[in-house]
PDB file of N, CA and C in Angstrom:
ATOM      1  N   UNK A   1      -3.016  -8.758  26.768  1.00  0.00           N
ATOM      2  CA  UNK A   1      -2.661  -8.935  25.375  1.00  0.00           C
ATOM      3  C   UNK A   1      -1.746 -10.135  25.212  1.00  0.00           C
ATOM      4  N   UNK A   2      -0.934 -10.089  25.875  1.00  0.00           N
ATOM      5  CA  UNK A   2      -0.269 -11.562  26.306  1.00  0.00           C
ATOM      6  C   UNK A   2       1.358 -11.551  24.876  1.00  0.00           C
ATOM      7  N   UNK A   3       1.628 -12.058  24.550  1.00  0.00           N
ATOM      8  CA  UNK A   3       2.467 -12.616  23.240  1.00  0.00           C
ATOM      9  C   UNK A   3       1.791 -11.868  22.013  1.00  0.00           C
ATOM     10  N   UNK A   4       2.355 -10.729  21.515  1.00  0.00           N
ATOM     11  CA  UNK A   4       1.904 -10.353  20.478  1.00  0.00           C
ATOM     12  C   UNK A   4       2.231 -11.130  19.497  1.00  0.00           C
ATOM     13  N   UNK A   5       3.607 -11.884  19.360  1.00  0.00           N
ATOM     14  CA  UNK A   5       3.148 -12.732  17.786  1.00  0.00           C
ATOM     15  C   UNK A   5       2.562 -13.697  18.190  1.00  0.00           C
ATOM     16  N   UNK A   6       2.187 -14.524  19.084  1.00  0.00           N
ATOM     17  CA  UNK A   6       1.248 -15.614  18.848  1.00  0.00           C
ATOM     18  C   UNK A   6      -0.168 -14.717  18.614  1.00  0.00           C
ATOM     19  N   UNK A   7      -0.474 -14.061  19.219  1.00  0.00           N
ATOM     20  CA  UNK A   7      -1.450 -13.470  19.187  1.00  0.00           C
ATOM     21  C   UNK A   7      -1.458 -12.991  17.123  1.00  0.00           C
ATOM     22  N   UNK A   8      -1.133 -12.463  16.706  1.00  0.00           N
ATOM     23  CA  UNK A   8      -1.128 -11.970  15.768  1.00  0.00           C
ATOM     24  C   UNK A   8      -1.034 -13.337  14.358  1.00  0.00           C
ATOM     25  N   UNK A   9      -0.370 -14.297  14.956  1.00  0.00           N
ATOM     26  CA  UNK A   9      -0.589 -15.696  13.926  1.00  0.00           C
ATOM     27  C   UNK A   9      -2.057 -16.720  14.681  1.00  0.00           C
ATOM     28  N   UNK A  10      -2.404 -16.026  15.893  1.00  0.00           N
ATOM     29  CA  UNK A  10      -4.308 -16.430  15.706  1.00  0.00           C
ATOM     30  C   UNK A  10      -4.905 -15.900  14.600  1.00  0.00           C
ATOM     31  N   UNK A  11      -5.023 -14.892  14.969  1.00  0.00           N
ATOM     32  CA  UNK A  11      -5.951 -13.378  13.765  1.00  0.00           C
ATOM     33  C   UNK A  11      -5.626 -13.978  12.905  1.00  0.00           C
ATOM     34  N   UNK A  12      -4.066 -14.621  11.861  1.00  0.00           N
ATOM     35  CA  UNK A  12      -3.892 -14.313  11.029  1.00  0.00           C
ATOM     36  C   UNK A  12      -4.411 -16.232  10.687  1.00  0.00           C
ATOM     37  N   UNK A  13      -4.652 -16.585  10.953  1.00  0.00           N
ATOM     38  CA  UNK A  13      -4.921 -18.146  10.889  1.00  0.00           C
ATOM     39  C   UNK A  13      -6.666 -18.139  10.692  1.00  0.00           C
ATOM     40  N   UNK A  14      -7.070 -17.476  11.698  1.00  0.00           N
ATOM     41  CA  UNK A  14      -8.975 -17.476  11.430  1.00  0.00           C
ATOM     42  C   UNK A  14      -9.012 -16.418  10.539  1.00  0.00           C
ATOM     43  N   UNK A  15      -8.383 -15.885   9.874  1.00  0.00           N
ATOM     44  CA  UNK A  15      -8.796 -14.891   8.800  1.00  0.00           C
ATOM     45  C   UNK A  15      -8.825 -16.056   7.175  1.00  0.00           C
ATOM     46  N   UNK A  16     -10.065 -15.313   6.797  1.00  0.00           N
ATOM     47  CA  UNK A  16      -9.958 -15.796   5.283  1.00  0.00           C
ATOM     48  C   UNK A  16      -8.899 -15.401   4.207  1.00  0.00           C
ATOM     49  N   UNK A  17      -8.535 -15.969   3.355  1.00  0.00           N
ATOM     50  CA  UNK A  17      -7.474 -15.865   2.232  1.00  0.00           C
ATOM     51  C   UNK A  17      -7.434 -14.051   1.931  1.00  0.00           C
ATOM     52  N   UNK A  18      -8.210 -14.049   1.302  1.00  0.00           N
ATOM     53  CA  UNK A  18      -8.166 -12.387   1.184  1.00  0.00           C
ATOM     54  C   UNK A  18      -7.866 -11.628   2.357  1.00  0.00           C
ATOM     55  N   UNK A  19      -8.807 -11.705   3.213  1.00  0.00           N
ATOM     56  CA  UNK A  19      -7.657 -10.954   4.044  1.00  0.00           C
ATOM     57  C   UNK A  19      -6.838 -11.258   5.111  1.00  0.00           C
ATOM     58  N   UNK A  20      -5.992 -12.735   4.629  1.00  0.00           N
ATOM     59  CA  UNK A  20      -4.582 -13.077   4.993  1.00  0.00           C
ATOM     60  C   UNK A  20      -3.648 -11.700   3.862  1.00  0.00           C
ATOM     61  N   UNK A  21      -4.033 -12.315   2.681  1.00  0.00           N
ATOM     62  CA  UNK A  21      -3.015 -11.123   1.883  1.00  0.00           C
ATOM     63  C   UNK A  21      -3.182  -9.390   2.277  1.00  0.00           C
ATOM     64  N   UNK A  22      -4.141  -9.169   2.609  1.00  0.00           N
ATOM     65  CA  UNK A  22      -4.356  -7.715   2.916  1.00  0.00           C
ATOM     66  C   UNK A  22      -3.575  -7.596   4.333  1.00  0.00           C
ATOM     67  N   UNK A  23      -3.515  -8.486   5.492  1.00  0.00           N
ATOM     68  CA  UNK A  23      -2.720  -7.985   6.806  1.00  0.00           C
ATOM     69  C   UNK A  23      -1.401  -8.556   6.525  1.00  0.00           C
ATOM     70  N   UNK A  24      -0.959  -9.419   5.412  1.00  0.00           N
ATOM     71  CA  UNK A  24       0.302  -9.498   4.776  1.00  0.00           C
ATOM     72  C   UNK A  24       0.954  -8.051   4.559  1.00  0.00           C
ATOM     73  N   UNK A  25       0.766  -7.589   3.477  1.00  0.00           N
ATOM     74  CA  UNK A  25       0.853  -6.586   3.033  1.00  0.00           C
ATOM     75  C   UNK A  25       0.788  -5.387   3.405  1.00  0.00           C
ATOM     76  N   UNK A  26      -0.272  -5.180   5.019  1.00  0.00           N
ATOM     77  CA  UNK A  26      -0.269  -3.807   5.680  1.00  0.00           C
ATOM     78  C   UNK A  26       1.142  -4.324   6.449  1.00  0.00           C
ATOM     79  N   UNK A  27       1.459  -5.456   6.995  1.00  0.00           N
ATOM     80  CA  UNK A  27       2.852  -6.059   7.733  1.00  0.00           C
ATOM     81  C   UNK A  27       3.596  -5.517   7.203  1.00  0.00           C
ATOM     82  N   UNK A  28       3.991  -5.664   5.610  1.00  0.00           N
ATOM     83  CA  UNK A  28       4.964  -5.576   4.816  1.00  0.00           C
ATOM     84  C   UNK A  28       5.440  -4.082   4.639  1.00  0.00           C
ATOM     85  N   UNK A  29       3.936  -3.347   4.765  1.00  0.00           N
ATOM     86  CA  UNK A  29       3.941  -1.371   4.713  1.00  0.00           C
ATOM     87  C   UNK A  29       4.247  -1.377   5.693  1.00  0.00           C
ATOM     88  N   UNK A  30       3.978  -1.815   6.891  1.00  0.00           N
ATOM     89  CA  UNK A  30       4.692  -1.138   8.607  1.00  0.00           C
ATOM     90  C   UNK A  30       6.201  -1.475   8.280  1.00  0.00           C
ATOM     91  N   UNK A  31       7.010  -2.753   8.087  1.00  0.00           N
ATOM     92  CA  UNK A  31       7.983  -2.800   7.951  1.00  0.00           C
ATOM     93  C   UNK A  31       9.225  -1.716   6.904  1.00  0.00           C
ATOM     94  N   UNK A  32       8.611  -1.672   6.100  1.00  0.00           N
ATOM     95  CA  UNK A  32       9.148  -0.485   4.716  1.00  0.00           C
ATOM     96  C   UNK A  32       9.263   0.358   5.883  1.00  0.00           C
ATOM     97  N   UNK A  33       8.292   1.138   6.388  1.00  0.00           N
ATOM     98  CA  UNK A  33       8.147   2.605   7.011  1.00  0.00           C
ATOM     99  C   UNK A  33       8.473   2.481   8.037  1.00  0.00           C
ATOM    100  N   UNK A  34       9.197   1.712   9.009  1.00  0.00           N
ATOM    101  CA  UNK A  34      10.513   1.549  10.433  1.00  0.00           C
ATOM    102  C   UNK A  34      11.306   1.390   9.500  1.00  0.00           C
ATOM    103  N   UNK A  35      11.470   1.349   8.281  1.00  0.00           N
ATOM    104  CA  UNK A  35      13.060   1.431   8.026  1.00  0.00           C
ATOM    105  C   UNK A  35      13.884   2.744   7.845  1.00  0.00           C
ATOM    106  N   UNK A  36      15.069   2.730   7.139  1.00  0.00           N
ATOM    107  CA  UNK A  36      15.601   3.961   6.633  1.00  0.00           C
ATOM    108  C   UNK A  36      14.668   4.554   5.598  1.00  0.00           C
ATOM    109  N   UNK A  37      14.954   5.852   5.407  1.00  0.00           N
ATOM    110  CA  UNK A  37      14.416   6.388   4.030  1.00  0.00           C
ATOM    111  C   UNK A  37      15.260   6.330   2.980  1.00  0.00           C
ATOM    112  N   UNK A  38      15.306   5.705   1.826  1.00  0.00           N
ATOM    113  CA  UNK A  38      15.952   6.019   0.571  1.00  0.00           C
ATOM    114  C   UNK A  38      16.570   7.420   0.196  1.00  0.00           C
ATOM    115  N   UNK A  39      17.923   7.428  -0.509  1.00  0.00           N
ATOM    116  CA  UNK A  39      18.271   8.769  -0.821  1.00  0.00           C
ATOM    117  C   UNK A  39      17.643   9.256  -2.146  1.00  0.00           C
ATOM    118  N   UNK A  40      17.659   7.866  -2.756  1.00  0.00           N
ATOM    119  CA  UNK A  40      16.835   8.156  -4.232  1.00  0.00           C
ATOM    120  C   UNK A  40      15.228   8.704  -4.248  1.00  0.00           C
ATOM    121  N   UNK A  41      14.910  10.005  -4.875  1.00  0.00           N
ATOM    122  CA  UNK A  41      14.211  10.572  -5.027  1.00  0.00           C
ATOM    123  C   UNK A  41      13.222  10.483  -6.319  1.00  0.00           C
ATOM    124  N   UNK A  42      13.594   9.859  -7.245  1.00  0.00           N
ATOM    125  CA  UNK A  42      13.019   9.805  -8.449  1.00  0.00           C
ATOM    126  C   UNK A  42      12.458   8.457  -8.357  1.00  0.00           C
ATOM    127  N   UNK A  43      11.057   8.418  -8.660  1.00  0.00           N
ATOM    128  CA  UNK A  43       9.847   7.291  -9.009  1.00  0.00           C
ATOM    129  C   UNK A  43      11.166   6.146  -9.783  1.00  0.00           C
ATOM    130  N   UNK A  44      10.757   4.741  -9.328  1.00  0.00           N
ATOM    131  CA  UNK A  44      11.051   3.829 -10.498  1.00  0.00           C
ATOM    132  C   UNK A  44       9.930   3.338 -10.996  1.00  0.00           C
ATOM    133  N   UNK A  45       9.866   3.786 -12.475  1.00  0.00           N
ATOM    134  CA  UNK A  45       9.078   3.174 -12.929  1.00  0.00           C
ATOM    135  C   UNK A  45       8.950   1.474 -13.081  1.00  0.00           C
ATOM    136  N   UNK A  46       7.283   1.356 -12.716  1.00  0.00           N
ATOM    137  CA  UNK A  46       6.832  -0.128 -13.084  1.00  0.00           C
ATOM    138  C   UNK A  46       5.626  -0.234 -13.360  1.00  0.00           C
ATOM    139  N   UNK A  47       5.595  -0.832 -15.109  1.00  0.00           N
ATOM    140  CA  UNK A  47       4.384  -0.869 -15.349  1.00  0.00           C
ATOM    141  C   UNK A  47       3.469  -1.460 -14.819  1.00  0.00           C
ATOM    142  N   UNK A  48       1.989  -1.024 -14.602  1.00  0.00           N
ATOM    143  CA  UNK A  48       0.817  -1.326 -14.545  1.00  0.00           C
ATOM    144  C   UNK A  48       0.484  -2.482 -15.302  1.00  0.00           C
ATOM    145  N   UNK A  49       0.257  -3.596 -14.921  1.00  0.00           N
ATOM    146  CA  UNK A  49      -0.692  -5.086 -15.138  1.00  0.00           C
ATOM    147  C   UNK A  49      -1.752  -4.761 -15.822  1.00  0.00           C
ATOM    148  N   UNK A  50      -2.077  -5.717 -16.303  1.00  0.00           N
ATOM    149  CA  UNK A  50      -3.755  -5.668 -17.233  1.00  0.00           C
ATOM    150  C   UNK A  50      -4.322  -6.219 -16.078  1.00  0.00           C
ATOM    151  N   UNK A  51      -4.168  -7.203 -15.031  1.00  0.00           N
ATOM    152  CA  UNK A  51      -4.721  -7.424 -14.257  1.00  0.00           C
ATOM    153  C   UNK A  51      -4.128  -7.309 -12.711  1.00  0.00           C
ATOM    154  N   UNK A  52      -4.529  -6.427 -12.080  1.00  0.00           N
ATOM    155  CA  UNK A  52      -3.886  -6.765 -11.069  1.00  0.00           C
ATOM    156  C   UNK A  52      -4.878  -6.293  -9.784  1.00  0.00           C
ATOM    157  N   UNK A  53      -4.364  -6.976  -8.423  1.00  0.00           N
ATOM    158  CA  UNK A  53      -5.209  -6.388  -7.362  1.00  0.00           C
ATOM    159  C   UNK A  53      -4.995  -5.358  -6.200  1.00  0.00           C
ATOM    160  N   UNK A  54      -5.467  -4.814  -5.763  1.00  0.00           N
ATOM    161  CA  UNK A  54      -5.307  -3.624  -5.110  1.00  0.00           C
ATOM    162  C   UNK A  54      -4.133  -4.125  -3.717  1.00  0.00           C
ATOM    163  N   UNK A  55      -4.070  -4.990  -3.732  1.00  0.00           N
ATOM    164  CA  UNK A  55      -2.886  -5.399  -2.828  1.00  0.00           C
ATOM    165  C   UNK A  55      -1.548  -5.323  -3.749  1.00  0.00           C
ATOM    166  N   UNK A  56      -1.219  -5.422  -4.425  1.00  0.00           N
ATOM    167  CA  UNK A  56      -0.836  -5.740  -6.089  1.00  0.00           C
ATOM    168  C   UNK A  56      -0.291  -4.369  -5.846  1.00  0.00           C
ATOM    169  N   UNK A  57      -1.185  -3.479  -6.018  1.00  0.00           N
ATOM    170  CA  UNK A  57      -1.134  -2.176  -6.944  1.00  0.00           C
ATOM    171  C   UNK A  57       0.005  -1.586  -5.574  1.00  0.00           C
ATOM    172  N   UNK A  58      -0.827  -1.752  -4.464  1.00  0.00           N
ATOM    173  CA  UNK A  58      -0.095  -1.015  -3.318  1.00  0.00           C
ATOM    174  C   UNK A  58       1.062  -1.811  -3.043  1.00  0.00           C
ATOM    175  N   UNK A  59       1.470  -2.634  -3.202  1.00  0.00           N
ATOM    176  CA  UNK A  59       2.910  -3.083  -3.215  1.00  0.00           C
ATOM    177  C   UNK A  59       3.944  -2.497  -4.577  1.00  0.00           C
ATOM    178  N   UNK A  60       3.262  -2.229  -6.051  1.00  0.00           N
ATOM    179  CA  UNK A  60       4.308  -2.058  -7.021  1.00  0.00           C
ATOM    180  C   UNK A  60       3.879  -0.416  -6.856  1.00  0.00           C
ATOM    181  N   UNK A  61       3.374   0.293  -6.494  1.00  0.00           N
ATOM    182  CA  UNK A  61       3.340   1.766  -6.173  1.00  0.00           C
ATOM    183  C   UNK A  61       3.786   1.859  -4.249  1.00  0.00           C
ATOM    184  N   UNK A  62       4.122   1.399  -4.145  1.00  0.00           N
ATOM    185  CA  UNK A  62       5.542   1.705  -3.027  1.00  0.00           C
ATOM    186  C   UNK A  62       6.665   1.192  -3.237  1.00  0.00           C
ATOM    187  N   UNK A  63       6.630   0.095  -4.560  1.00  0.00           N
ATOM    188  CA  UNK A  63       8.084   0.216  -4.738  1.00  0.00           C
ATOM    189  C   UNK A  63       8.460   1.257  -5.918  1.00  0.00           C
ATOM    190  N   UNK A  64       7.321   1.678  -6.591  1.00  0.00           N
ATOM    191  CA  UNK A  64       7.837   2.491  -7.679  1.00  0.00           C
ATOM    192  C   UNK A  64       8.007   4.104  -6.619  1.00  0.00           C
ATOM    193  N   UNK A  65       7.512   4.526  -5.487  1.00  0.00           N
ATOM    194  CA  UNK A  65       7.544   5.285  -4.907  1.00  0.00           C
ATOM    195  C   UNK A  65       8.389   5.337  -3.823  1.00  0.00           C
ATOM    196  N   UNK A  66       9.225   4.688  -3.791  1.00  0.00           N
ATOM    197  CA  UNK A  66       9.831   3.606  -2.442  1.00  0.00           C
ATOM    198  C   UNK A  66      10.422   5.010  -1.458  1.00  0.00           C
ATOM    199  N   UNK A  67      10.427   6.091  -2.221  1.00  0.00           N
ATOM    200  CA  UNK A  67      11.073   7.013  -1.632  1.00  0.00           C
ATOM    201  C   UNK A  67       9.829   7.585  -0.524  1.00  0.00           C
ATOM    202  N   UNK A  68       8.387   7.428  -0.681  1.00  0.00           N
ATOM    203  CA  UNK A  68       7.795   8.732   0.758  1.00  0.00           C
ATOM    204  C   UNK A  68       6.993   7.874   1.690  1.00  0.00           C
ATOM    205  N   UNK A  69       7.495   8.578   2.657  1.00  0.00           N
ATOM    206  CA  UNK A  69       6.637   8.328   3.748  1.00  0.00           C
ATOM    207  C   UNK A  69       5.210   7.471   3.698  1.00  0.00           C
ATOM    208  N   UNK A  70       5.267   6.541   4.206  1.00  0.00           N
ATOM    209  CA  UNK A  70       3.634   5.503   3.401  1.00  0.00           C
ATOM    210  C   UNK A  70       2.865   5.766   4.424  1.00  0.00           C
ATOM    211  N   UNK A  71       3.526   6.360   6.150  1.00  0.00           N
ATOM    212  CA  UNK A  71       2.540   6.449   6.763  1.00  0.00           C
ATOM    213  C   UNK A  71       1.980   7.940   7.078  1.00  0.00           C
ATOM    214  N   UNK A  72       2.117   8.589   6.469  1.00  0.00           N
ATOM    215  CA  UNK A  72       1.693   9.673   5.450  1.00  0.00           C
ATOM    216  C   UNK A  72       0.668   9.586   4.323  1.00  0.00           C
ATOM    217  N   UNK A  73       0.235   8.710   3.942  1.00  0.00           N
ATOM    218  CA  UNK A  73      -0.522   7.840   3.494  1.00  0.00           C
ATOM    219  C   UNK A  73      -1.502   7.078   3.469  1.00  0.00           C
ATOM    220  N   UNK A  74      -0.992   6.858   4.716  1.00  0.00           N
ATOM    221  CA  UNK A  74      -2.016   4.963   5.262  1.00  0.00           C
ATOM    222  C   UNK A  74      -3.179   5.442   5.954  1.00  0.00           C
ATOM    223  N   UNK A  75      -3.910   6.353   5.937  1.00  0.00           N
ATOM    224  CA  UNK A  75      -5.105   6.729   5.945  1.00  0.00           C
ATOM    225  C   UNK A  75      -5.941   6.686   4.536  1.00  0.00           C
ATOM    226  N   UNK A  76      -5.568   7.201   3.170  1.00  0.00           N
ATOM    227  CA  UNK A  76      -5.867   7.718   2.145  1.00  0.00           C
ATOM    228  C   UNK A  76      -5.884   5.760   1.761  1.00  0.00           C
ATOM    229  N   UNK A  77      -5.112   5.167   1.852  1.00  0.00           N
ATOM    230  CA  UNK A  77      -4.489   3.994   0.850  1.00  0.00           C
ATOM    231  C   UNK A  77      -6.163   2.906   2.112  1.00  0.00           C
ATOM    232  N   UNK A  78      -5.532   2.823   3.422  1.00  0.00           N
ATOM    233  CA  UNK A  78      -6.562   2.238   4.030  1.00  0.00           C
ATOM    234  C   UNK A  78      -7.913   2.572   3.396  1.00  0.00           C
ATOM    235  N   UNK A  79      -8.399   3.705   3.532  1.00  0.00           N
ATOM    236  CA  UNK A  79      -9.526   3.681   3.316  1.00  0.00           C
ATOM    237  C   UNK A  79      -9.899   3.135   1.749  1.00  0.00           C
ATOM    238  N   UNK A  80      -8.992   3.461   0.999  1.00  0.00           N
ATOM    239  CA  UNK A  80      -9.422   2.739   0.062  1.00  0.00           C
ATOM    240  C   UNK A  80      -9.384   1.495  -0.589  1.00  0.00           C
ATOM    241  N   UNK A  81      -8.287   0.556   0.246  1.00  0.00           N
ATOM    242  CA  UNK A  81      -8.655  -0.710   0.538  1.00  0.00           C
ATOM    243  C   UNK A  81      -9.914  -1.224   0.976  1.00  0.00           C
ATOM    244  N   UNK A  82     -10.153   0.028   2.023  1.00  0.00           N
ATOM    245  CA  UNK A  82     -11.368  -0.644   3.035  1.00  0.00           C
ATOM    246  C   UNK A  82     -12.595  -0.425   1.556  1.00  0.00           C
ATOM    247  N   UNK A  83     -12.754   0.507   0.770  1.00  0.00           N
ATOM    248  CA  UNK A  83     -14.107   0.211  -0.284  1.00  0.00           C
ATOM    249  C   UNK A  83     -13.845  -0.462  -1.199  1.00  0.00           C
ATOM    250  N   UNK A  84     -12.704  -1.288  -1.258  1.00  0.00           N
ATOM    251  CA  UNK A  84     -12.493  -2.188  -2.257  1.00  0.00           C
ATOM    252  C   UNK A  84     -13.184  -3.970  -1.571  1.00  0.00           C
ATOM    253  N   UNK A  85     -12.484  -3.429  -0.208  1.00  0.00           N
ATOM    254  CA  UNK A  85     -13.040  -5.128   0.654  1.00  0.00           C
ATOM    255  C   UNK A  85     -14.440  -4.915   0.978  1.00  0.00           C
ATOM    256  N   UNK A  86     -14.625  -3.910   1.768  1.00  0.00           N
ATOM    257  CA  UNK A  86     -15.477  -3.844   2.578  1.00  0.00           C
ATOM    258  C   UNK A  86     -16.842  -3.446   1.955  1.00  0.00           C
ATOM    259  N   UNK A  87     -16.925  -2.759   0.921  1.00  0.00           N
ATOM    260  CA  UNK A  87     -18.312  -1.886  -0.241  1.00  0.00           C
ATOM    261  C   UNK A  87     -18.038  -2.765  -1.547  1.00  0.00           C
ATOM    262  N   UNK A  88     -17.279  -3.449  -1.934  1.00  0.00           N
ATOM    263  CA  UNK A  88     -17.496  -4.117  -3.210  1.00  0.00           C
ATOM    264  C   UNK A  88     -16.246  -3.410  -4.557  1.00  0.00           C
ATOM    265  N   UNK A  89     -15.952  -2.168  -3.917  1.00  0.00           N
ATOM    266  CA  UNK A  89     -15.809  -1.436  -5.281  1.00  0.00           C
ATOM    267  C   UNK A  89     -14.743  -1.833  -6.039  1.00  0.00           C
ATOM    268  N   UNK A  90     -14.773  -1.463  -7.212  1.00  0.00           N
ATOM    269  CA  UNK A  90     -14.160  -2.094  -8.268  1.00  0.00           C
ATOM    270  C   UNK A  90     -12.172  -1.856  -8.101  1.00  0.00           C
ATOM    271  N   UNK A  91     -12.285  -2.999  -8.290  1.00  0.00           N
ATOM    272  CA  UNK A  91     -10.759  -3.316  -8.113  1.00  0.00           C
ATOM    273  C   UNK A  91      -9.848  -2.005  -9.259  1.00  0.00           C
ATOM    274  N   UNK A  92     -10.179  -1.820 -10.441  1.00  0.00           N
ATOM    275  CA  UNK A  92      -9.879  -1.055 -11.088  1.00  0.00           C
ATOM    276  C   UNK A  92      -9.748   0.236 -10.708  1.00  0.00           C
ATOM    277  N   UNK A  93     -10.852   1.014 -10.372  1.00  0.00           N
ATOM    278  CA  UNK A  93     -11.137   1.905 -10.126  1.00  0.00           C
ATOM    279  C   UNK A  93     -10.540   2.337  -8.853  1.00  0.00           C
ATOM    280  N   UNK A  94      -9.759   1.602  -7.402  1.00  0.00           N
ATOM    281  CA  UNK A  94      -9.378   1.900  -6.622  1.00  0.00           C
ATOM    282  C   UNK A  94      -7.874   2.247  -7.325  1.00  0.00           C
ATOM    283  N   UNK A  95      -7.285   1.247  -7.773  1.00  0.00           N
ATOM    284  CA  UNK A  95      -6.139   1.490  -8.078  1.00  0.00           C
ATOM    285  C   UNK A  95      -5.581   2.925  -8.914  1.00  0.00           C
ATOM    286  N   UNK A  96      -7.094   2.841  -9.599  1.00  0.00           N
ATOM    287  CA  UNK A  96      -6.281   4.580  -9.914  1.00  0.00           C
ATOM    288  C   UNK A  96      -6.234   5.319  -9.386  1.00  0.00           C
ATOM    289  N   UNK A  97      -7.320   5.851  -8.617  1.00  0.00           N
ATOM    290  CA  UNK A  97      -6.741   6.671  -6.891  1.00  0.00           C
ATOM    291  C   UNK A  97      -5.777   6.268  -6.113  1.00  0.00           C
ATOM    292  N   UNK A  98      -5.205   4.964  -6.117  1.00  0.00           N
ATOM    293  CA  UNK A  98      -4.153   4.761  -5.757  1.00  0.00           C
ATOM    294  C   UNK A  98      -2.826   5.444  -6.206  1.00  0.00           C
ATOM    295  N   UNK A  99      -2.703   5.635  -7.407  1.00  0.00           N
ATOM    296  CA  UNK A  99      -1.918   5.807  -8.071  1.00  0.00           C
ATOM    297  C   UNK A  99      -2.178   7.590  -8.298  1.00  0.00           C
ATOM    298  N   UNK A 100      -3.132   8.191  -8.257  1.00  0.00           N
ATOM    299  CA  UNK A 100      -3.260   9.455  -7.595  1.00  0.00           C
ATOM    300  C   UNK A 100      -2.863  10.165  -6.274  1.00  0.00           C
ATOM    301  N   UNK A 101      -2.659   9.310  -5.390  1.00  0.00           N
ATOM    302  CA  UNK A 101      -2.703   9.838  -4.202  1.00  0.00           C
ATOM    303  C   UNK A 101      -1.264   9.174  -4.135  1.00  0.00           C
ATOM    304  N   UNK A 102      -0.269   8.458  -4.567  1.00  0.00           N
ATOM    305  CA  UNK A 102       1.044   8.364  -4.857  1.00  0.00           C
ATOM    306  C   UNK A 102       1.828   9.370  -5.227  1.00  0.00           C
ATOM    307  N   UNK A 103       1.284   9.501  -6.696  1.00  0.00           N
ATOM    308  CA  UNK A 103       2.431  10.578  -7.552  1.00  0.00           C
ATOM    309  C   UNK A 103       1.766  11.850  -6.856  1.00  0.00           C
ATOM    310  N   UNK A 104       0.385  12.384  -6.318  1.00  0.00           N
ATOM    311  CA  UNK A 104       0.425  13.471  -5.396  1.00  0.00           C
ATOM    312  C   UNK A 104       1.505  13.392  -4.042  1.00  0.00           C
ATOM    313  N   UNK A 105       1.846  12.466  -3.326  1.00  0.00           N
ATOM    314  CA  UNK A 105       2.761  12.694  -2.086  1.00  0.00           C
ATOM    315  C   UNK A 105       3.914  13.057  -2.656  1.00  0.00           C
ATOM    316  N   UNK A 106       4.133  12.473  -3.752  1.00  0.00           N
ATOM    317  CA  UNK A 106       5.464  12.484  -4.527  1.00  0.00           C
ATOM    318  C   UNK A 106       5.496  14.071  -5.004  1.00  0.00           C
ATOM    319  N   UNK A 107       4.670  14.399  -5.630  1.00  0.00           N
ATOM    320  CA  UNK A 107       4.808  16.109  -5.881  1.00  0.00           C
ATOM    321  C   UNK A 107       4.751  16.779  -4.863  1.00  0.00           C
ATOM    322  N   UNK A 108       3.786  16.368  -3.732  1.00  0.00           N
ATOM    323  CA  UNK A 108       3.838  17.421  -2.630  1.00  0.00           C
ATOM    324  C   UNK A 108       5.716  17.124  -2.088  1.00  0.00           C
ATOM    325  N   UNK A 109       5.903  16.137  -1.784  1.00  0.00           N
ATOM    326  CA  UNK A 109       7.534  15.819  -1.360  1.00  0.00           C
ATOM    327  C   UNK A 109       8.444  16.613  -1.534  1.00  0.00           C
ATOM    328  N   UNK A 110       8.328  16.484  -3.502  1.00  0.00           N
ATOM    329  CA  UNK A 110      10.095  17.039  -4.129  1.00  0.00           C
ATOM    330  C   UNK A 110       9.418  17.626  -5.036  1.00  0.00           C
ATOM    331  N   UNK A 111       8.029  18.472  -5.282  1.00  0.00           N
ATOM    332  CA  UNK A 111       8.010  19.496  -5.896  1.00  0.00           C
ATOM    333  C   UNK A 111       7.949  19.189  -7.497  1.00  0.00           C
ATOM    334  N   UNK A 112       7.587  17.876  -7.819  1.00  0.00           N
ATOM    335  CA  UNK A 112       7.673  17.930  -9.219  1.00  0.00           C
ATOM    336  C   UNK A 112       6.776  16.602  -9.670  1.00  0.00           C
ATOM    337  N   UNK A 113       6.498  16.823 -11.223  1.00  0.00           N
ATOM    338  CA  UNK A 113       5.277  16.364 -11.750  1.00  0.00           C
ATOM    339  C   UNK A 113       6.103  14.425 -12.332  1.00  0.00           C
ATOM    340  N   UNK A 114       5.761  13.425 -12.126  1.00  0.00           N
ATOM    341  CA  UNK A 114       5.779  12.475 -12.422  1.00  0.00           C
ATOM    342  C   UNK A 114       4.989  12.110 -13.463  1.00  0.00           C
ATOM    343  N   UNK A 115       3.941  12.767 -14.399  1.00  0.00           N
ATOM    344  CA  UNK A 115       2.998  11.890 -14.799  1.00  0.00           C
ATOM    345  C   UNK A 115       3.593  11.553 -16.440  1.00  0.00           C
TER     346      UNK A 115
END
């Protein structure tokens, strides 16, 4: 395997634009989740964009969620990245399962309804 960050700024150099921002952003979720956990428990709200992209969405729904576990998560959120890149599917339409499977960790967590 040799030098994991050189190794990891190859990958990230022969990768196309899109998914430079997508292994940006899973970087950015590993980092959040080695950190501390927040004491604050309550969602901050941040509105939803008229336009925005599922990299987008999963960055302002972990900071509006900043409080749970993401890798608790990062199965549910991956895969649905992966049918947004990988099957075509509509950028829209992921994000609201996104945003389902958020305020659900969040109720399963602390027991109470966000919506």
């Amino acid at each position: 395997m040799g030098n994991p960050e050189k190794n990891l700024l190859e990958c990230f150099r022969r990768l196309p634009e899109a998914e430079r921002d997508t292994l940006v952003a899973f970087a950015e979720f590993l980092v959040e989740r080695a950190g501390s956990e927040p004491v604050d428990k309550q969602p901050k709200p941040i509105p939803r964009p008229d336009t925005e992209s599922v990299v987008g969405a999963i960055r302002r729904l972990s900071e509006t969620y900043h409080m749970l576990d993401r890798s608790k998560m990062l199965h549910e959120t991956s895969a649905l990245m992966a049918q947004h890149v990988m099957q075509g599917r509509e950028a829209c339409k992921v994000i609201d399962e996104l945003e389902v499977v958020f305020r659900r960790h969040h109720q399963q967590q602390f027991g109470d309804d966000t919506r």
